[in-house]
PDBML (XML) file of the C-alpha atoms, coordinates in Angstrom:
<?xml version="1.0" encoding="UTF-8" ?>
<PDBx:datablock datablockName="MODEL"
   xmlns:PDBx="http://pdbml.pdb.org/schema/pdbx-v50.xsd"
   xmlns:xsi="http://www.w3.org/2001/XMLSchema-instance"
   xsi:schemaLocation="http://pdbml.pdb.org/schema/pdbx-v50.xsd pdbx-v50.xsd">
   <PDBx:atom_siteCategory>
      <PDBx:atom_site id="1">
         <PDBx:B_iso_or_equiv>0.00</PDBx:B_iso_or_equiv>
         <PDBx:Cartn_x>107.500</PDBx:Cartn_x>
         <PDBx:Cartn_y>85.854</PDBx:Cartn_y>
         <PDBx:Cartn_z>83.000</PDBx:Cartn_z>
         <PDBx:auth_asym_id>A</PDBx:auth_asym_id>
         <PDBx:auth_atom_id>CA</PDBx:auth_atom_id>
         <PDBx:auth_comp_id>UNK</PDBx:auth_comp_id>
         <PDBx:auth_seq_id>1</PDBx:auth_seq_id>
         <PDBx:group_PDB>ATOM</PDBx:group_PDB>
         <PDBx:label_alt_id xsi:nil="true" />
         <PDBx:label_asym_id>A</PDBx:label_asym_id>
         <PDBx:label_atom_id>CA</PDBx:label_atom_id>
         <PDBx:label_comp_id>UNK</PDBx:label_comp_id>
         <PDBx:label_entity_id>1</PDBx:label_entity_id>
         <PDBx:label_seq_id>1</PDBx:label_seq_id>
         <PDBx:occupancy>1.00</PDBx:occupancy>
         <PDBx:pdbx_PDB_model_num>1</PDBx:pdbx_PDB_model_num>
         <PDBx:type_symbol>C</PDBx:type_symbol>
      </PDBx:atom_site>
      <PDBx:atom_site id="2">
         <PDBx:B_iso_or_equiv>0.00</PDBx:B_iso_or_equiv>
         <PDBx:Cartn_x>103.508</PDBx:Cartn_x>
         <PDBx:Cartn_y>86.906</PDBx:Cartn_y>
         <PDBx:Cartn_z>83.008</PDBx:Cartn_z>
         <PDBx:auth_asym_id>A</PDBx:auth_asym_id>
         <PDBx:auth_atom_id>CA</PDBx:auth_atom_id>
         <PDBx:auth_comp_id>UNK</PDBx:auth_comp_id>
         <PDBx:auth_seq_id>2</PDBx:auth_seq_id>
         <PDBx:group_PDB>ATOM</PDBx:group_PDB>
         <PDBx:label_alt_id xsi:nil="true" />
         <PDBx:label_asym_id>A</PDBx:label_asym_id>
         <PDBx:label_atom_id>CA</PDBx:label_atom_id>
         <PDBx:label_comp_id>UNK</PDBx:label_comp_id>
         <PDBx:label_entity_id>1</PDBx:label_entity_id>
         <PDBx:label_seq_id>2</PDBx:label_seq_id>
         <PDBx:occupancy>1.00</PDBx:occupancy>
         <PDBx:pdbx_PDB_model_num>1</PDBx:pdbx_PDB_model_num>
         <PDBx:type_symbol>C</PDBx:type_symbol>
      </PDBx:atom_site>
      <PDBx:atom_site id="3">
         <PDBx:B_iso_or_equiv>0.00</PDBx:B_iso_or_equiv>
         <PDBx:Cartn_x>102.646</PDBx:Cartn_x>
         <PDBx:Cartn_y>83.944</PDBx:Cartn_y>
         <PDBx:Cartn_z>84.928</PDBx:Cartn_z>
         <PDBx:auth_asym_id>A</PDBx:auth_asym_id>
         <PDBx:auth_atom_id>CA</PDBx:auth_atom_id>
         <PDBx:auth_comp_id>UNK</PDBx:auth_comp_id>
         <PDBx:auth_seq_id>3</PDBx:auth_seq_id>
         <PDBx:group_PDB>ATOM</PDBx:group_PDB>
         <PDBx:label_alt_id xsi:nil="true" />
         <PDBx:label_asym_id>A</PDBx:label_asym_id>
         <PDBx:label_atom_id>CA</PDBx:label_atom_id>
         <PDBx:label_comp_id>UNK</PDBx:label_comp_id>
         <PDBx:label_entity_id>1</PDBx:label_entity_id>
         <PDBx:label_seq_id>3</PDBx:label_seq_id>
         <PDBx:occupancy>1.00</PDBx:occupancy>
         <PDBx:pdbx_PDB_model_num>1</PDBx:pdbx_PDB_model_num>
         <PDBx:type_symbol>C</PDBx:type_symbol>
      </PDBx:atom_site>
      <PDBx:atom_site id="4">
         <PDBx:B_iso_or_equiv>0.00</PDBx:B_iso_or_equiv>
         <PDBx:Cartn_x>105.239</PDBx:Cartn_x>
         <PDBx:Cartn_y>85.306</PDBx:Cartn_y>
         <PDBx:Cartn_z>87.900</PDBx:Cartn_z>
         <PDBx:auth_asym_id>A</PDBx:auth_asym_id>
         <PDBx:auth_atom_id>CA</PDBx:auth_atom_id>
         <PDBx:auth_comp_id>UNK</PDBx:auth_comp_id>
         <PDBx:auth_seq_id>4</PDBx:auth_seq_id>
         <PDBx:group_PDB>ATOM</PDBx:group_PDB>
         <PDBx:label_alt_id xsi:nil="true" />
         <PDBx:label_asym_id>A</PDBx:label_asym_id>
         <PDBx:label_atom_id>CA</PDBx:label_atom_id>
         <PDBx:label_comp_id>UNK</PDBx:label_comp_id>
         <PDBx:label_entity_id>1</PDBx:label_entity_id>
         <PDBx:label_seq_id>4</PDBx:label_seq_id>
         <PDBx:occupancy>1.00</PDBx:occupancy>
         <PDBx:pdbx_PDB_model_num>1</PDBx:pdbx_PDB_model_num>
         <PDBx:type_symbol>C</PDBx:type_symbol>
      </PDBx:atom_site>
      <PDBx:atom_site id="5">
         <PDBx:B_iso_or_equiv>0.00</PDBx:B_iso_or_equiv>
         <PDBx:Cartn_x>104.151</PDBx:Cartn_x>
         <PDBx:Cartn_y>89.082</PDBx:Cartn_y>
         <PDBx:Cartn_z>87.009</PDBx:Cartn_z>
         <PDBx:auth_asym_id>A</PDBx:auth_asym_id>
         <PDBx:auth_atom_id>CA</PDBx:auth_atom_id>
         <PDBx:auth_comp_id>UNK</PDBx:auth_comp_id>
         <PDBx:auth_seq_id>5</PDBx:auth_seq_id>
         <PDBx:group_PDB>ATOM</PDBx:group_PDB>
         <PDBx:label_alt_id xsi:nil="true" />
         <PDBx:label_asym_id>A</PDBx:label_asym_id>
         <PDBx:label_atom_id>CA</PDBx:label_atom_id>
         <PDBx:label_comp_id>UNK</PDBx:label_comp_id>
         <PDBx:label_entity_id>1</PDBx:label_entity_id>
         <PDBx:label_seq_id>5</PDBx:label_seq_id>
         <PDBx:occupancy>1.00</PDBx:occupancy>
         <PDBx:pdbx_PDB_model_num>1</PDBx:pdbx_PDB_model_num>
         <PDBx:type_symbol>C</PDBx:type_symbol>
      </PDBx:atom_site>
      <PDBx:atom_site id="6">
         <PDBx:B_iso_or_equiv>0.00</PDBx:B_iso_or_equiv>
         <PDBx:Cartn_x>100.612</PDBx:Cartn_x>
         <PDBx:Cartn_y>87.461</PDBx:Cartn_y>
         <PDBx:Cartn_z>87.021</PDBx:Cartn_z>
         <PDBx:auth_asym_id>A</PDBx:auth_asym_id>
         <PDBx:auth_atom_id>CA</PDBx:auth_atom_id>
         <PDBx:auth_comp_id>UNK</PDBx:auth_comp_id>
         <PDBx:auth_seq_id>6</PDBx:auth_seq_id>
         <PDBx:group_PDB>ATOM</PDBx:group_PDB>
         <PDBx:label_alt_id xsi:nil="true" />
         <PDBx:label_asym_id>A</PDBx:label_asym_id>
         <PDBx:label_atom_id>CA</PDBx:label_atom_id>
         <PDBx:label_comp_id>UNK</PDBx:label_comp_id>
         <PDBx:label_entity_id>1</PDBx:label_entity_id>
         <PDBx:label_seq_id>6</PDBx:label_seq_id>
         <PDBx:occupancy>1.00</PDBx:occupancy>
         <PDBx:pdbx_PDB_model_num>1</PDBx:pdbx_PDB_model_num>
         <PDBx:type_symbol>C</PDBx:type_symbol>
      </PDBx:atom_site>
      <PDBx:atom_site id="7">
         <PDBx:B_iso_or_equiv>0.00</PDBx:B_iso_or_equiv>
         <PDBx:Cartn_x>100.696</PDBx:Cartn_x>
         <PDBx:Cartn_y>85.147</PDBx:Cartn_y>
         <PDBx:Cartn_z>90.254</PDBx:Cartn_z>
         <PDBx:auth_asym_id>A</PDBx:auth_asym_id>
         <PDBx:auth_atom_id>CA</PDBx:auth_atom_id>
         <PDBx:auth_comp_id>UNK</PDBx:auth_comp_id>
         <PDBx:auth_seq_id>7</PDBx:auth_seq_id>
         <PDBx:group_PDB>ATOM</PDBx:group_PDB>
         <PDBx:label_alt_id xsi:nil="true" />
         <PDBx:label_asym_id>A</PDBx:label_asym_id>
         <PDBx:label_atom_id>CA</PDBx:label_atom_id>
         <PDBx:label_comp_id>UNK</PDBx:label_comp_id>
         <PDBx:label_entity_id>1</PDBx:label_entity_id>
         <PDBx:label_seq_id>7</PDBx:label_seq_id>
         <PDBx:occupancy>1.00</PDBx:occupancy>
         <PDBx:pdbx_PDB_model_num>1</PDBx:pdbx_PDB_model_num>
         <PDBx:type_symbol>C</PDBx:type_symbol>
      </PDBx:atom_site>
      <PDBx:atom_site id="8">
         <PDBx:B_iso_or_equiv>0.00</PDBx:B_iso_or_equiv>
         <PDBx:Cartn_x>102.363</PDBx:Cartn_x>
         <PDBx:Cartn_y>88.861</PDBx:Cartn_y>
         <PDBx:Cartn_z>92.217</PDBx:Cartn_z>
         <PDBx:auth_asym_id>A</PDBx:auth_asym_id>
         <PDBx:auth_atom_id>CA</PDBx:auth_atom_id>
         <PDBx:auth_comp_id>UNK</PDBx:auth_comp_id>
         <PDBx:auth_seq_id>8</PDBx:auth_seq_id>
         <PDBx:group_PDB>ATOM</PDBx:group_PDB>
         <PDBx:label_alt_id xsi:nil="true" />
         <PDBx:label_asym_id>A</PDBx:label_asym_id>
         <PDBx:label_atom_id>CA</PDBx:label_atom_id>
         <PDBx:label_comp_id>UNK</PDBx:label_comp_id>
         <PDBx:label_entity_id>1</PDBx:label_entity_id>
         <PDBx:label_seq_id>8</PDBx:label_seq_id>
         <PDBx:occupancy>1.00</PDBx:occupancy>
         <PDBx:pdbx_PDB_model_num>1</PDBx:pdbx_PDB_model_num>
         <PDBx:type_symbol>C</PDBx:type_symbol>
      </PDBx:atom_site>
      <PDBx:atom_site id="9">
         <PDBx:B_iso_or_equiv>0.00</PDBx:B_iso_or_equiv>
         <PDBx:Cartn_x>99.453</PDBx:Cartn_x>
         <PDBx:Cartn_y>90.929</PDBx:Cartn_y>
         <PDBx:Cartn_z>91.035</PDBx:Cartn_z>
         <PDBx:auth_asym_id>A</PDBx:auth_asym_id>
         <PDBx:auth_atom_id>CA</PDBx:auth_atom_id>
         <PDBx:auth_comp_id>UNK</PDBx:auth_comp_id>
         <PDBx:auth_seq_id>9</PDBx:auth_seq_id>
         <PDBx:group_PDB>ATOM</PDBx:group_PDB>
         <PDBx:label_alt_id xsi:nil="true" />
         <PDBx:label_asym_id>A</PDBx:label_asym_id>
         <PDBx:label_atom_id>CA</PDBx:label_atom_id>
         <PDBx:label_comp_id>UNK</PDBx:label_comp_id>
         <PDBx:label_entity_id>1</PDBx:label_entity_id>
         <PDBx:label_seq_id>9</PDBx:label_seq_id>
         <PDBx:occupancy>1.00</PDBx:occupancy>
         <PDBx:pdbx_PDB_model_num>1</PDBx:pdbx_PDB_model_num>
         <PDBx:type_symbol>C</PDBx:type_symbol>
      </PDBx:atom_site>
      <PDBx:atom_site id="10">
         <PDBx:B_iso_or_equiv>0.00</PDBx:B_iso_or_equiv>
         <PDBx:Cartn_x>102.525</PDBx:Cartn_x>
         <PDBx:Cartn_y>92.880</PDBx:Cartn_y>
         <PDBx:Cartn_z>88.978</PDBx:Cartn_z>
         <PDBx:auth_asym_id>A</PDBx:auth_asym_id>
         <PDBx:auth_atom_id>CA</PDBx:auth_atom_id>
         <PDBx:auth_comp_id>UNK</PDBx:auth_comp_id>
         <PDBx:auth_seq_id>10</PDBx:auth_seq_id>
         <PDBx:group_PDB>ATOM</PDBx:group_PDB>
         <PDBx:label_alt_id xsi:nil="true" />
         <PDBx:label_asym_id>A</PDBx:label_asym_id>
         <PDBx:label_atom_id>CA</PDBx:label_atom_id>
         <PDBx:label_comp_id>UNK</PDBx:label_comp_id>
         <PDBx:label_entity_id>1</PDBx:label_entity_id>
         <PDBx:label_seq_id>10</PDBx:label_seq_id>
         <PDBx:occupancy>1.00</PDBx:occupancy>
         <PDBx:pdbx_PDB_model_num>1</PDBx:pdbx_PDB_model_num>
         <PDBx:type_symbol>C</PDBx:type_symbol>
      </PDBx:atom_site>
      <PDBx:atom_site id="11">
         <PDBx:B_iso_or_equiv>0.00</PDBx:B_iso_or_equiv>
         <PDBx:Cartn_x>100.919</PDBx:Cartn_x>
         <PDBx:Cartn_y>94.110</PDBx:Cartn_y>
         <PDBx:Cartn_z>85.699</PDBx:Cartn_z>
         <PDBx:auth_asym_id>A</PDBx:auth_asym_id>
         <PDBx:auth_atom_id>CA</PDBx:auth_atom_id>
         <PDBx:auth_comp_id>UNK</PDBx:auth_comp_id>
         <PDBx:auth_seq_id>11</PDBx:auth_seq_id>
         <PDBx:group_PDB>ATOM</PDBx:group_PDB>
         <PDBx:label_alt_id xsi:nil="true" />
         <PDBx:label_asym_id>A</PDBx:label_asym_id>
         <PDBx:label_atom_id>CA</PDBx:label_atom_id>
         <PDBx:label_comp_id>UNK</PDBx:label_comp_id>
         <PDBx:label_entity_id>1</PDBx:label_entity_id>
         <PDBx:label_seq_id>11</PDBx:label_seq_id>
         <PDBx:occupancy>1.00</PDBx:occupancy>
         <PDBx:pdbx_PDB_model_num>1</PDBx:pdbx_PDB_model_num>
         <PDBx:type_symbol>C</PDBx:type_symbol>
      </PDBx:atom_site>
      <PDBx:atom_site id="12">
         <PDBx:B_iso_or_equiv>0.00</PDBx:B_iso_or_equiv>
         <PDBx:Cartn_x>102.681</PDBx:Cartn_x>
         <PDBx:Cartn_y>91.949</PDBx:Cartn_y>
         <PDBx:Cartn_z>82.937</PDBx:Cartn_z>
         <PDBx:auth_asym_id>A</PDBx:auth_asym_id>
         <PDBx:auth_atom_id>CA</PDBx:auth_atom_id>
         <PDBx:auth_comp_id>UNK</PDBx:auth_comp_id>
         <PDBx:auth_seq_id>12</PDBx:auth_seq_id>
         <PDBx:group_PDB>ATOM</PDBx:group_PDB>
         <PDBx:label_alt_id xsi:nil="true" />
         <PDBx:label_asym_id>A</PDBx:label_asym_id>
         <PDBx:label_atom_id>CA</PDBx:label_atom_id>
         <PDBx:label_comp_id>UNK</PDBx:label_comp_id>
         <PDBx:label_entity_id>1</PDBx:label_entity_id>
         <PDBx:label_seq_id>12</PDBx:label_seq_id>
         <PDBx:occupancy>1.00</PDBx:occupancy>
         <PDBx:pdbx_PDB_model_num>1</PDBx:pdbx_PDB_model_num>
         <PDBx:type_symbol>C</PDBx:type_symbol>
      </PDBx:atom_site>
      <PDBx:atom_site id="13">
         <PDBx:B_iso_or_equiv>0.00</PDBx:B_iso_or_equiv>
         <PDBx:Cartn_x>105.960</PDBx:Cartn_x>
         <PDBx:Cartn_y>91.713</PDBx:Cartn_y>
         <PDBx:Cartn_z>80.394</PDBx:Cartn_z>
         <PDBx:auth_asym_id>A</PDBx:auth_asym_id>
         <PDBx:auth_atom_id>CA</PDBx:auth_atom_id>
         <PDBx:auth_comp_id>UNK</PDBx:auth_comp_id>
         <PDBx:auth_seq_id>13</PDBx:auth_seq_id>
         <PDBx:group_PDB>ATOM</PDBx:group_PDB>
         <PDBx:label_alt_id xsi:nil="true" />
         <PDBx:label_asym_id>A</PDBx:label_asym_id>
         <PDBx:label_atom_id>CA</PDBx:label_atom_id>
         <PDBx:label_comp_id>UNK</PDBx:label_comp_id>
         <PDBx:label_entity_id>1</PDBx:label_entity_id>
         <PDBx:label_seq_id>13</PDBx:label_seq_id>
         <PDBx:occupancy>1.00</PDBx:occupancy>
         <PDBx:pdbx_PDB_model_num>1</PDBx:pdbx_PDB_model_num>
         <PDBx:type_symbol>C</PDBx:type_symbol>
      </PDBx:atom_site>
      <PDBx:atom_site id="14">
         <PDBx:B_iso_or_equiv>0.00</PDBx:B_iso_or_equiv>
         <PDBx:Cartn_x>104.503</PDBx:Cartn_x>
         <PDBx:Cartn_y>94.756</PDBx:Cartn_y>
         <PDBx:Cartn_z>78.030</PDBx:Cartn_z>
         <PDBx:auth_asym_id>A</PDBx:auth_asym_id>
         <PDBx:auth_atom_id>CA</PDBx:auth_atom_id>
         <PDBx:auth_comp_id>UNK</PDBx:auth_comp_id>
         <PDBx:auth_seq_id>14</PDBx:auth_seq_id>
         <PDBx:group_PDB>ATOM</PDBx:group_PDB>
         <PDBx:label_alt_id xsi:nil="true" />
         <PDBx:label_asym_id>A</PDBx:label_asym_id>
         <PDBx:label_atom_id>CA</PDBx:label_atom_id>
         <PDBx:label_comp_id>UNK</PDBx:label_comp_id>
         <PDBx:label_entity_id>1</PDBx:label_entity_id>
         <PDBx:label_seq_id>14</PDBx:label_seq_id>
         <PDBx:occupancy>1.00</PDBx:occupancy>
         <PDBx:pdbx_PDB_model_num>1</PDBx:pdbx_PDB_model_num>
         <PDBx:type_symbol>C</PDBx:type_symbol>
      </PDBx:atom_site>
      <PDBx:atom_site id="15">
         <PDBx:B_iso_or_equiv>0.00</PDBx:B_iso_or_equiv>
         <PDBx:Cartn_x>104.147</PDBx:Cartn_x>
         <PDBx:Cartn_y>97.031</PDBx:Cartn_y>
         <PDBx:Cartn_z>81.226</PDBx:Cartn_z>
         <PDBx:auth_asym_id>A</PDBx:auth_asym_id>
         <PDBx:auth_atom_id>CA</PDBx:auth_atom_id>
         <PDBx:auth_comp_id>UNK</PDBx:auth_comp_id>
         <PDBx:auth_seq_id>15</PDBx:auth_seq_id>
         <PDBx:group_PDB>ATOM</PDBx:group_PDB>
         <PDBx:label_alt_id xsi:nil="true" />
         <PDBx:label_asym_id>A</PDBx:label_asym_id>
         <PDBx:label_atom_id>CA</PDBx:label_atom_id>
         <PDBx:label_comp_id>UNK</PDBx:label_comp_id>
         <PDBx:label_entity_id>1</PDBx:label_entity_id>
         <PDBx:label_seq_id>15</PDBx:label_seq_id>
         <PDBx:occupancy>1.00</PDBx:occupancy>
         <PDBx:pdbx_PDB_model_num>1</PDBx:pdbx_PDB_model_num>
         <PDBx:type_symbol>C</PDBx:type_symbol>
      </PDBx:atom_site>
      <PDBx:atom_site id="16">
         <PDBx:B_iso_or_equiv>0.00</PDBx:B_iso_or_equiv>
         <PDBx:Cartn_x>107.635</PDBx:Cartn_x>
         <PDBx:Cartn_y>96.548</PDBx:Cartn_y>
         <PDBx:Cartn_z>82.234</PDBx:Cartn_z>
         <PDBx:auth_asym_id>A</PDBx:auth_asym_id>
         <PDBx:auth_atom_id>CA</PDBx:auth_atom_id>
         <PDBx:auth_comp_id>UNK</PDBx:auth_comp_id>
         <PDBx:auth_seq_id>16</PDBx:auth_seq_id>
         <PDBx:group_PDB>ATOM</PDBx:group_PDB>
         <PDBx:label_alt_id xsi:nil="true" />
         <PDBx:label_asym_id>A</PDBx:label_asym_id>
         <PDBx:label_atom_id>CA</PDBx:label_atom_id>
         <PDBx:label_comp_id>UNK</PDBx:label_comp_id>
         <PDBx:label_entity_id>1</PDBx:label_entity_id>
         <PDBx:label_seq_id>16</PDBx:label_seq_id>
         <PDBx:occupancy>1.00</PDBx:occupancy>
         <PDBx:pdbx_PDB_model_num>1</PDBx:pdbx_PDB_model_num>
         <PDBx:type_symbol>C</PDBx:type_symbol>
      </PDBx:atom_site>
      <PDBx:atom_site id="17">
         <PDBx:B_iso_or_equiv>0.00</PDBx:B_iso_or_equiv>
         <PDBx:Cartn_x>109.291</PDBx:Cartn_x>
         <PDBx:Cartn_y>96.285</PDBx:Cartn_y>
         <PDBx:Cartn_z>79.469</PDBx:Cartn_z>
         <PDBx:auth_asym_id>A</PDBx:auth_asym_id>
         <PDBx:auth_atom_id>CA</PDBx:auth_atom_id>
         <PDBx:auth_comp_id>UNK</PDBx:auth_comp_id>
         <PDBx:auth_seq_id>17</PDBx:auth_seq_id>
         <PDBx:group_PDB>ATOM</PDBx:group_PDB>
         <PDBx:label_alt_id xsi:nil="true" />
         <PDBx:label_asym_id>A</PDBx:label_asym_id>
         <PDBx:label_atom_id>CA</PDBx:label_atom_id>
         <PDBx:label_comp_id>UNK</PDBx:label_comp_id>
         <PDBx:label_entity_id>1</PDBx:label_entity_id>
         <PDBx:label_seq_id>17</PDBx:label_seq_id>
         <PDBx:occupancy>1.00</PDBx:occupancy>
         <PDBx:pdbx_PDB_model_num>1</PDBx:pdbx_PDB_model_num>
         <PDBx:type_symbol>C</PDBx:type_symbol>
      </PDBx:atom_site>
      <PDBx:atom_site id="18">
         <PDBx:B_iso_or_equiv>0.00</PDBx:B_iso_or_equiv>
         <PDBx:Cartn_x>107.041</PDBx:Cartn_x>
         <PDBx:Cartn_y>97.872</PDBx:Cartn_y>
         <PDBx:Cartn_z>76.214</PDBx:Cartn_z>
         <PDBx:auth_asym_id>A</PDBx:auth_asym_id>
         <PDBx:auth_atom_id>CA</PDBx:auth_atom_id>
         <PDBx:auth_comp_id>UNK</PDBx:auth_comp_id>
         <PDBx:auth_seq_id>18</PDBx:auth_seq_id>
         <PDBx:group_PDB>ATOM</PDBx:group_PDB>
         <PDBx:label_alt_id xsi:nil="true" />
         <PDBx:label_asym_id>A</PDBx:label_asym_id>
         <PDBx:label_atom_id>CA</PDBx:label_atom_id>
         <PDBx:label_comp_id>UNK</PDBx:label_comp_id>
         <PDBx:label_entity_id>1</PDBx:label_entity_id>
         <PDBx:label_seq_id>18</PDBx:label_seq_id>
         <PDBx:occupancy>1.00</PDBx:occupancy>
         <PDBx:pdbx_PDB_model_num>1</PDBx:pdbx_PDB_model_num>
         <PDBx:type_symbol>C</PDBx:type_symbol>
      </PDBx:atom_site>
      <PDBx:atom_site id="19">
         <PDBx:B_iso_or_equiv>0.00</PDBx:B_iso_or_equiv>
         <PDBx:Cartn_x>107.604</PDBx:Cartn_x>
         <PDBx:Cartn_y>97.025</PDBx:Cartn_y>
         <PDBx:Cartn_z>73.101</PDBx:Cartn_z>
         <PDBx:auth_asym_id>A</PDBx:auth_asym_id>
         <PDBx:auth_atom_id>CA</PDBx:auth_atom_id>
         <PDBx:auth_comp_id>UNK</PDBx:auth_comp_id>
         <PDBx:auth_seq_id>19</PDBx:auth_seq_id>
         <PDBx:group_PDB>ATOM</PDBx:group_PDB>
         <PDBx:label_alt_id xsi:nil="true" />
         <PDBx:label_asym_id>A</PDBx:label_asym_id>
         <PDBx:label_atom_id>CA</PDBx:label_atom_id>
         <PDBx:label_comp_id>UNK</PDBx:label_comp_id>
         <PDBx:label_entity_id>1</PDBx:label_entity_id>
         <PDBx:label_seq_id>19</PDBx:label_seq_id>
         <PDBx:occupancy>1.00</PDBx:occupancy>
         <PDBx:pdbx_PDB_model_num>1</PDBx:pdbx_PDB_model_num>
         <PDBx:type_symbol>C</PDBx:type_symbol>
      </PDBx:atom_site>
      <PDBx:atom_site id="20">
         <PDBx:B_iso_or_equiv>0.00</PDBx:B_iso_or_equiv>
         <PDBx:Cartn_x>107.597</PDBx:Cartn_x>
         <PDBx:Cartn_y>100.476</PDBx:Cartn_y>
         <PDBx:Cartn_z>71.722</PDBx:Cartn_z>
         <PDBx:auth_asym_id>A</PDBx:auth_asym_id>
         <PDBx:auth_atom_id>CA</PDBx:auth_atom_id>
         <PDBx:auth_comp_id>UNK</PDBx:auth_comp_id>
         <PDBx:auth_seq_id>20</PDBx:auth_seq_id>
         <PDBx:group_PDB>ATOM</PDBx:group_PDB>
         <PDBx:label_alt_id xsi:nil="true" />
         <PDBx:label_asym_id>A</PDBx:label_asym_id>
         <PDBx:label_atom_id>CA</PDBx:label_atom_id>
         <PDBx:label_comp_id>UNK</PDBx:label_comp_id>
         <PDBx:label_entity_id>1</PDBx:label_entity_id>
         <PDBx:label_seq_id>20</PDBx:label_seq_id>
         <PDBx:occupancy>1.00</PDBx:occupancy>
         <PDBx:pdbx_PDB_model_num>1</PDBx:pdbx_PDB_model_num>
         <PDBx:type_symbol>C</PDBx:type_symbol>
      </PDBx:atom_site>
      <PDBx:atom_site id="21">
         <PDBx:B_iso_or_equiv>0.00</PDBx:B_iso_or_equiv>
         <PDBx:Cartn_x>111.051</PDBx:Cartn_x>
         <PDBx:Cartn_y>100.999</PDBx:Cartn_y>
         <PDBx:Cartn_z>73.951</PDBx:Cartn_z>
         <PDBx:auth_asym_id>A</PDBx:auth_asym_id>
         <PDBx:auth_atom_id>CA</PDBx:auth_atom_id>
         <PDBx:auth_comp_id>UNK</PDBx:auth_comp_id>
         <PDBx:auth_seq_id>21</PDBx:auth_seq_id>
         <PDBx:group_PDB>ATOM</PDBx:group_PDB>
         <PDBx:label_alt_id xsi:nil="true" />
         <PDBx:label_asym_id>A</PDBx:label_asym_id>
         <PDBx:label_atom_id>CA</PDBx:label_atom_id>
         <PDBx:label_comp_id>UNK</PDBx:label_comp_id>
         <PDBx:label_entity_id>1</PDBx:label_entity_id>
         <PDBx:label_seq_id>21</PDBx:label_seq_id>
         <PDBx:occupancy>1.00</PDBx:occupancy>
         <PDBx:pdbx_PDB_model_num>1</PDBx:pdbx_PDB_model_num>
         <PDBx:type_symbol>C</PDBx:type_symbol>
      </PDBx:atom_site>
      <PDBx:atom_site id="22">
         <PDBx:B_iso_or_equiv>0.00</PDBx:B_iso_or_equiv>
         <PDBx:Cartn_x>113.906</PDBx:Cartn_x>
         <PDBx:Cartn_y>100.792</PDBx:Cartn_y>
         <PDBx:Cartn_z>71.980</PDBx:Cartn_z>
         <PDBx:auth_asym_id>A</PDBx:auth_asym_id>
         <PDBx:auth_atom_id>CA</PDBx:auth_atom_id>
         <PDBx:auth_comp_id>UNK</PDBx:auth_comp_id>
         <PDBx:auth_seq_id>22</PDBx:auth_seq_id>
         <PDBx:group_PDB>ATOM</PDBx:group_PDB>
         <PDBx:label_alt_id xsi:nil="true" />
         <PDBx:label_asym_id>A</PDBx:label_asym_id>
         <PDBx:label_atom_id>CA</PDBx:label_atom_id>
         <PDBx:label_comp_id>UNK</PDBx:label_comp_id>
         <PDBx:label_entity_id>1</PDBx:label_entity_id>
         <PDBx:label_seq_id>22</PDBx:label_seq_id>
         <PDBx:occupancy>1.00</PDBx:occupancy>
         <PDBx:pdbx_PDB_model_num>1</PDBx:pdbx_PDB_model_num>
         <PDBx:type_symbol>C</PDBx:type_symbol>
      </PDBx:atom_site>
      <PDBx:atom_site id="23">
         <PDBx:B_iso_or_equiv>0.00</PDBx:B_iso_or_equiv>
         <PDBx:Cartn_x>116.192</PDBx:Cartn_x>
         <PDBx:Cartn_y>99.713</PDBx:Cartn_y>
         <PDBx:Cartn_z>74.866</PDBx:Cartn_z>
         <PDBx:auth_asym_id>A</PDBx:auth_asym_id>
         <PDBx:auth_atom_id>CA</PDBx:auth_atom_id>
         <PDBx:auth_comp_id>UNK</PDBx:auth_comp_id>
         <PDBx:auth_seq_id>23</PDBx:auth_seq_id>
         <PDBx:group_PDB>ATOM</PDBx:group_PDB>
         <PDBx:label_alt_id xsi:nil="true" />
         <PDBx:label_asym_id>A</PDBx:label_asym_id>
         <PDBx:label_atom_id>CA</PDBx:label_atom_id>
         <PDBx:label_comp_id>UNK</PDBx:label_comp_id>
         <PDBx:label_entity_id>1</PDBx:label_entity_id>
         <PDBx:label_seq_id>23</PDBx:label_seq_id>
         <PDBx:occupancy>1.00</PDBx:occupancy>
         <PDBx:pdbx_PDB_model_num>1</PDBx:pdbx_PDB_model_num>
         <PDBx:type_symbol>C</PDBx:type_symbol>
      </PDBx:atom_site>
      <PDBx:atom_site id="24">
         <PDBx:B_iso_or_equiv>0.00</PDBx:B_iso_or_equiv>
         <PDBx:Cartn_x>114.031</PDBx:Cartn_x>
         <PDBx:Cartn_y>96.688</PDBx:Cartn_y>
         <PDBx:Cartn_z>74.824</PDBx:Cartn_z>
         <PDBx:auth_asym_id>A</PDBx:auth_asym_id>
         <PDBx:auth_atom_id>CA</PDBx:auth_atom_id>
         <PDBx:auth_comp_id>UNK</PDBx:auth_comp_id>
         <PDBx:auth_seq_id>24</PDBx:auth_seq_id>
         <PDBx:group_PDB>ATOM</PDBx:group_PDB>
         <PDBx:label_alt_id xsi:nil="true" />
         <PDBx:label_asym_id>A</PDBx:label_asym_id>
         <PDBx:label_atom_id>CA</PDBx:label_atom_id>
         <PDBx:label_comp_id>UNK</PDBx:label_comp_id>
         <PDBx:label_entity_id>1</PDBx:label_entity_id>
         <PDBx:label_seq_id>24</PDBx:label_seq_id>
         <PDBx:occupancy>1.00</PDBx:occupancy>
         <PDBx:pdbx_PDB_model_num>1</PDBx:pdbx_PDB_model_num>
         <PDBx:type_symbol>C</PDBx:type_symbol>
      </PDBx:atom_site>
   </PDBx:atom_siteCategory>
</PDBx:datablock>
């Protein structure tokens, strides 16, 4: 998933879905 984010320019897994989110 951060390789794709990372190839897209796209920020990574922890911007779109933080760890500190309890829906995640």
């Amino acid at each position: 998933t951060d390789a794709i984010y990372s190839s897209i320019g796209d920020g990574d897994i922890g911007t779109h879905f933080p760890n500190t989110d309890e829906a995640n």
